[in-house]
N, C-alpha and C. Protein backbone atom coordinates (compact mmCIF):
# COMPACT_ATOMS: atom_id res chain seq x y z
N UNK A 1 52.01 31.14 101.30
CA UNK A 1 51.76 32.37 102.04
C UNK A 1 50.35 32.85 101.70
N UNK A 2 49.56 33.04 102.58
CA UNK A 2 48.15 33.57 102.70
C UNK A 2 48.03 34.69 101.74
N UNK A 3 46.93 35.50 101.39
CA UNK A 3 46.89 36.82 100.80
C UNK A 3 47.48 37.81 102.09
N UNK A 4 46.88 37.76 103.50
CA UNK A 4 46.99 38.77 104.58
C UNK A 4 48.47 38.54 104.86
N UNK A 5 48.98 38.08 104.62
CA UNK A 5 50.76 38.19 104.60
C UNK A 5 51.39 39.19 103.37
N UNK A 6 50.66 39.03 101.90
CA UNK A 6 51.30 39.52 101.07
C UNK A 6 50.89 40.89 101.37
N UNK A 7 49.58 41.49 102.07
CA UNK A 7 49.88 42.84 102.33
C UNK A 7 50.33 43.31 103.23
N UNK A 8 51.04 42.95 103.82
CA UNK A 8 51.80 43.21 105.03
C UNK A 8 53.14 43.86 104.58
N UNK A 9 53.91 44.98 104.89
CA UNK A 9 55.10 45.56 104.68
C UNK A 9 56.12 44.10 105.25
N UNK A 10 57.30 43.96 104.60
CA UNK A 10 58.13 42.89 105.08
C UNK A 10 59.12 43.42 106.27
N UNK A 11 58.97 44.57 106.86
CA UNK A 11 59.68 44.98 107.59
C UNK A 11 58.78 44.66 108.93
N UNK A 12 57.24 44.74 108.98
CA UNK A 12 56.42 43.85 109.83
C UNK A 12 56.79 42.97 109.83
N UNK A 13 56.21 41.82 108.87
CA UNK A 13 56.23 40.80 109.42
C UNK A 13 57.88 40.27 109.78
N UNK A 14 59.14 40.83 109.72
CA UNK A 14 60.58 40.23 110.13
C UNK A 14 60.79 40.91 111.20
N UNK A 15 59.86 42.25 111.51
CA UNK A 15 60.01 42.24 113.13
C UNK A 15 59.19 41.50 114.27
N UNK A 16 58.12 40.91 113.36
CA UNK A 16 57.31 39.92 114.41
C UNK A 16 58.09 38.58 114.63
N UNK A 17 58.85 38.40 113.33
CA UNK A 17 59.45 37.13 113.10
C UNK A 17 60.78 37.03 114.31
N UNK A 18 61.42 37.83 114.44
CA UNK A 18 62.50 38.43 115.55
C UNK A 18 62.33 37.92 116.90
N UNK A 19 61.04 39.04 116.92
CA UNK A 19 60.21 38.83 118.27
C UNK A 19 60.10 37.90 118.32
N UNK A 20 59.49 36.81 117.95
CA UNK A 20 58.93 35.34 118.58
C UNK A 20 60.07 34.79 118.48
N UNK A 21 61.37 34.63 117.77
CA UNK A 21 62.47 33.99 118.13
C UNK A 21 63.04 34.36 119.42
N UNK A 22 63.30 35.57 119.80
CA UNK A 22 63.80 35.75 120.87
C UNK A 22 63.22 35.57 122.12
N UNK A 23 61.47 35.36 122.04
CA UNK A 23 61.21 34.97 122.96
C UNK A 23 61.13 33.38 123.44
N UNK A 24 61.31 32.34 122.41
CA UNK A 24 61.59 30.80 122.67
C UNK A 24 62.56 30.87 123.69
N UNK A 25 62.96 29.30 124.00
CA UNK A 25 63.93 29.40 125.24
C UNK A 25 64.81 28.89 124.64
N UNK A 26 65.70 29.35 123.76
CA UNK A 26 66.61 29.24 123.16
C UNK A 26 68.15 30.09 124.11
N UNK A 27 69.18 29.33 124.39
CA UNK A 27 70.04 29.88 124.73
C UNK A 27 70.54 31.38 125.02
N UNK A 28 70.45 31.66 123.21
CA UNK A 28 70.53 32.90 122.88
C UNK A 28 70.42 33.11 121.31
N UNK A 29 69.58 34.00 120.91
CA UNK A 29 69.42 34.47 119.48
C UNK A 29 69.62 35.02 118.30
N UNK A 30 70.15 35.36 117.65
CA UNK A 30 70.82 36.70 116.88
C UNK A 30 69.83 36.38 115.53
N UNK A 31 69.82 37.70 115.40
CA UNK A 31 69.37 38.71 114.37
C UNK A 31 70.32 39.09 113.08
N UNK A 32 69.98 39.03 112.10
CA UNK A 32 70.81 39.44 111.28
C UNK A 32 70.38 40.77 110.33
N UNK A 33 71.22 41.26 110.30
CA UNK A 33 69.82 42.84 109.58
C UNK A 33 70.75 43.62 108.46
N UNK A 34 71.21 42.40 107.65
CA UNK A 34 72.22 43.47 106.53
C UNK A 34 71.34 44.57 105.89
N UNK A 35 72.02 45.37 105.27
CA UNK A 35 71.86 46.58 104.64
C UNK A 35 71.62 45.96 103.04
N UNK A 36 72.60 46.30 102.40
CA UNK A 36 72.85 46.13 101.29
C UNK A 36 73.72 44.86 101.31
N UNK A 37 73.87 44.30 100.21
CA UNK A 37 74.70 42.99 100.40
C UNK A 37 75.74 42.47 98.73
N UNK A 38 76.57 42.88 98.82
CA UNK A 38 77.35 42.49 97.73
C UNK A 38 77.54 41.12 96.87
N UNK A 39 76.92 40.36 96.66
CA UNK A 39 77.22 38.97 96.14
C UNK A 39 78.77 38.61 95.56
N UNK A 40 79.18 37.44 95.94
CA UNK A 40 80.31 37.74 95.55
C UNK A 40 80.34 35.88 95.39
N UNK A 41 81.96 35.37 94.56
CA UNK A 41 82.29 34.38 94.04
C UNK A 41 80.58 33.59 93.43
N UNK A 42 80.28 34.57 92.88
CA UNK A 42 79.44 33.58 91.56
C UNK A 42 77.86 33.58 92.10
N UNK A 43 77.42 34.07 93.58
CA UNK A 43 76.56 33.69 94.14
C UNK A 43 75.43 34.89 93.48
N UNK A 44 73.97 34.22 93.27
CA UNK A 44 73.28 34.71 92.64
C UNK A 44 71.84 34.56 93.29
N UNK A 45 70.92 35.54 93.94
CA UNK A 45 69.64 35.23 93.71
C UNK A 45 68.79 34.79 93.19
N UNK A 46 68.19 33.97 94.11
CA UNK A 46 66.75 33.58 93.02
C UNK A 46 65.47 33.95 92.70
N UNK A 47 65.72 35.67 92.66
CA UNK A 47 64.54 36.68 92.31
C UNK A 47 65.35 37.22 91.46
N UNK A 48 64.76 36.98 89.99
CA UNK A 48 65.00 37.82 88.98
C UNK A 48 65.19 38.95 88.75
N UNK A 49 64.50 39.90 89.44
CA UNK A 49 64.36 41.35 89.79
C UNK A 49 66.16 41.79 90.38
N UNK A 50 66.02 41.12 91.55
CA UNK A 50 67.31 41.02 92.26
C UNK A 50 68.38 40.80 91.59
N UNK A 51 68.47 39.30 90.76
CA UNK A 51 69.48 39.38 89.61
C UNK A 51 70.20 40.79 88.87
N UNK A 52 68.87 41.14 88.40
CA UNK A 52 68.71 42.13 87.51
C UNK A 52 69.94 43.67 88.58
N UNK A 53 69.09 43.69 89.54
CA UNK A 53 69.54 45.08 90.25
C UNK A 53 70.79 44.72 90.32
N UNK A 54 71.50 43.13 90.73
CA UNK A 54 72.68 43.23 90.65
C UNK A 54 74.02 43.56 90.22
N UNK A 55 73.16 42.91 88.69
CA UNK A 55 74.35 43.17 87.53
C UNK A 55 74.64 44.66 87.07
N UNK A 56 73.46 45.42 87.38
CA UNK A 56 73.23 47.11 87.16
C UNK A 56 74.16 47.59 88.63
N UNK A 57 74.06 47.26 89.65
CA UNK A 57 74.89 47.66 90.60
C UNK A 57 76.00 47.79 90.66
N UNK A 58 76.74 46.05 90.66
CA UNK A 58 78.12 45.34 90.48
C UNK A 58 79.05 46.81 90.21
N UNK A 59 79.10 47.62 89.21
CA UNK A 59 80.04 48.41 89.08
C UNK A 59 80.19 49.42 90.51
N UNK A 60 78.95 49.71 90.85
CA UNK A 60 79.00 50.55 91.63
C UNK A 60 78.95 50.29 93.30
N UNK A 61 79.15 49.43 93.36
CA UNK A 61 79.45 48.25 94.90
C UNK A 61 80.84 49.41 95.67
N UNK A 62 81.89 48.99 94.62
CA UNK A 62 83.03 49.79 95.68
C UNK A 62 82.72 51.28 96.21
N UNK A 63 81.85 52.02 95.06
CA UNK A 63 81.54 53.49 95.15
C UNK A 63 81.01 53.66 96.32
N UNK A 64 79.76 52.51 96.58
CA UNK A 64 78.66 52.31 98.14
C UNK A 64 79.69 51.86 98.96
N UNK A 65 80.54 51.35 99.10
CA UNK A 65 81.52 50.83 100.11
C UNK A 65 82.17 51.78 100.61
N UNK A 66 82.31 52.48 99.56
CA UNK A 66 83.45 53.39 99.95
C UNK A 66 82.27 54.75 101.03
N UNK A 67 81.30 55.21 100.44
CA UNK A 67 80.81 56.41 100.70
C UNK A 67 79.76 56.30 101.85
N UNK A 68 79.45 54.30 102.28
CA UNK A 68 78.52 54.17 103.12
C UNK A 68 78.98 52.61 103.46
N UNK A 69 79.96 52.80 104.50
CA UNK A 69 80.62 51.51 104.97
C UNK A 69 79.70 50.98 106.11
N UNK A 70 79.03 51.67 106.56
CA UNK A 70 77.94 51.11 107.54
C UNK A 70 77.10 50.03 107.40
N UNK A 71 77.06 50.26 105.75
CA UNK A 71 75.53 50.14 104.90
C UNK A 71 75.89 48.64 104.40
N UNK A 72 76.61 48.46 103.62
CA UNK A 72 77.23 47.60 102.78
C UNK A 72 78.07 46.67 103.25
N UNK A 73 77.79 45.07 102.91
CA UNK A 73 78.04 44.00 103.23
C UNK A 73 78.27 43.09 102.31
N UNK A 74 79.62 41.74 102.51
CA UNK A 74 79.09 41.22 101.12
C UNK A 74 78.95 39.72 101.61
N UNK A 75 78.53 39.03 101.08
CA UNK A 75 77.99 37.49 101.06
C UNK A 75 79.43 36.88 102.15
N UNK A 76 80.39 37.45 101.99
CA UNK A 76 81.56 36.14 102.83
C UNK A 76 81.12 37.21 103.98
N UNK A 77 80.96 38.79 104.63
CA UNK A 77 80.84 39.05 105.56
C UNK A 77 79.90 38.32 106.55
N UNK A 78 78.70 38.00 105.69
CA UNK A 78 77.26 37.77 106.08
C UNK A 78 77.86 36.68 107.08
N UNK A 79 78.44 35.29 105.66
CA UNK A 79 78.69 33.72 106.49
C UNK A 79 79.39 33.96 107.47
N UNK A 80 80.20 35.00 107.68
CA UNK A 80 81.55 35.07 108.28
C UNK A 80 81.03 34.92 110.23
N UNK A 81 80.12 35.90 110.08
CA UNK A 81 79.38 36.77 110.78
C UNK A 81 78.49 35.57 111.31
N UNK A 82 77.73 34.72 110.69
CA UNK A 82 76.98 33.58 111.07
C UNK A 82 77.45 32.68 111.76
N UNK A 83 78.92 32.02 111.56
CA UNK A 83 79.85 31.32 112.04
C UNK A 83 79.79 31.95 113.23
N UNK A 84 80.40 32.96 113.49
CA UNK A 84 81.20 33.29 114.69
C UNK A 84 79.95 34.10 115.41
N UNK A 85 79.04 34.10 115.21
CA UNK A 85 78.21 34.32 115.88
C UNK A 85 77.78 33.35 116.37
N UNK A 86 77.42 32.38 115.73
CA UNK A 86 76.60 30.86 116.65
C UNK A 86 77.63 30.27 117.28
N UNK A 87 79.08 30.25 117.12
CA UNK A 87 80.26 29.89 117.86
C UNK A 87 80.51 30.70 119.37
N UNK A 88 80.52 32.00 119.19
CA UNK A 88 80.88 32.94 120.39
C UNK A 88 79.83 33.65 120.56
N UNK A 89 78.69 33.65 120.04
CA UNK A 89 77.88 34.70 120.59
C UNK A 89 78.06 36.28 120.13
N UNK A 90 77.07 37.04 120.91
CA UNK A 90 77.45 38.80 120.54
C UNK A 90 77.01 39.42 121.20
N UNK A 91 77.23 40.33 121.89
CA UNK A 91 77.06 41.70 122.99
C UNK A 91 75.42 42.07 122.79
N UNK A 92 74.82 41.76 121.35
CA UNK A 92 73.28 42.20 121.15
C UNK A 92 72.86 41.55 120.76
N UNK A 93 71.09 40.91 120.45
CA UNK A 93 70.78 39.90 120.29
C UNK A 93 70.15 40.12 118.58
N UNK A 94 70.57 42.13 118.14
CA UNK A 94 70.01 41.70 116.44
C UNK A 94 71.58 42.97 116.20
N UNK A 95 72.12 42.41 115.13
CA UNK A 95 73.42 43.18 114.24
C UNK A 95 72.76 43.30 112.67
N UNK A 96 73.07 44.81 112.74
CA UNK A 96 73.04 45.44 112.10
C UNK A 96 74.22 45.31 111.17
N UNK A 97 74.08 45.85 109.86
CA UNK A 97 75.37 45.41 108.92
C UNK A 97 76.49 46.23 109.45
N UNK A 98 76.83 47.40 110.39
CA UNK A 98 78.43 47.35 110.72
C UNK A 98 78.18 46.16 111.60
N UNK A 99 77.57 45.80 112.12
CA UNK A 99 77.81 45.14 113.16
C UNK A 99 78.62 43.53 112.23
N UNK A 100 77.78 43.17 111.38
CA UNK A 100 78.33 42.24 110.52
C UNK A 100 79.46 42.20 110.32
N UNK A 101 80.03 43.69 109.77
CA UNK A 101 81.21 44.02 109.47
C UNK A 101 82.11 43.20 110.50
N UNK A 102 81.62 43.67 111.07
CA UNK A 102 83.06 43.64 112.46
C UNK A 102 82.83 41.91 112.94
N UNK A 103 81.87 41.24 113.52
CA UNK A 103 81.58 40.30 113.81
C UNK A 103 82.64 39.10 113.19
């Protein structure tokens, strides 16, 4: 990755990244746009930092689930959501984490 990428906010460059997918001539596209994301059966990042926030979180996962179900997603929703999205498709071409939810 260039330097003029690393100053770029990452919320730029994954909405440019979006954009040019959806405009290929690809069937149809989806977006994936979790919120927060629960790791679950053993699965672990490979940003240390991330590690870190996890294990400090972990207790407090059900608390965010519970108080912001919109928000919060966990690793089997994500795949779940990937499957049956590239299988059947979806009403919009980017889901948001309820949207995950439900998917």
């Amino acid at each position: 990755m260039d330097r003029q990428h690393r100053k770029r906010p990452h919320h730029v460059i994954k909405g440019k990244t979006e954009n040019a997918l959806l405009l290929l001539p690809f069937k149809a596209a989806y977006m994936l746009r979790p919120a927060g994301i629960q790791p679950l059966h053993g699965i672990q990042s490979r940003s240390a930092s991330y590690r870190i926030l996890y294990v400090l979180a972990k207790p407090v996962f059900p608390l965010l689930k519970l108080l912001f179900p919109h928000y919060v997603c966990t690793t089997e929703h994500v795949g779940r959501a990937m499957i049956r999205v590239a299988q059947n498709g979806f009403p919009k071409p980017i889901l948001e984490a309820s949207d995950i939810n439900k998917a």
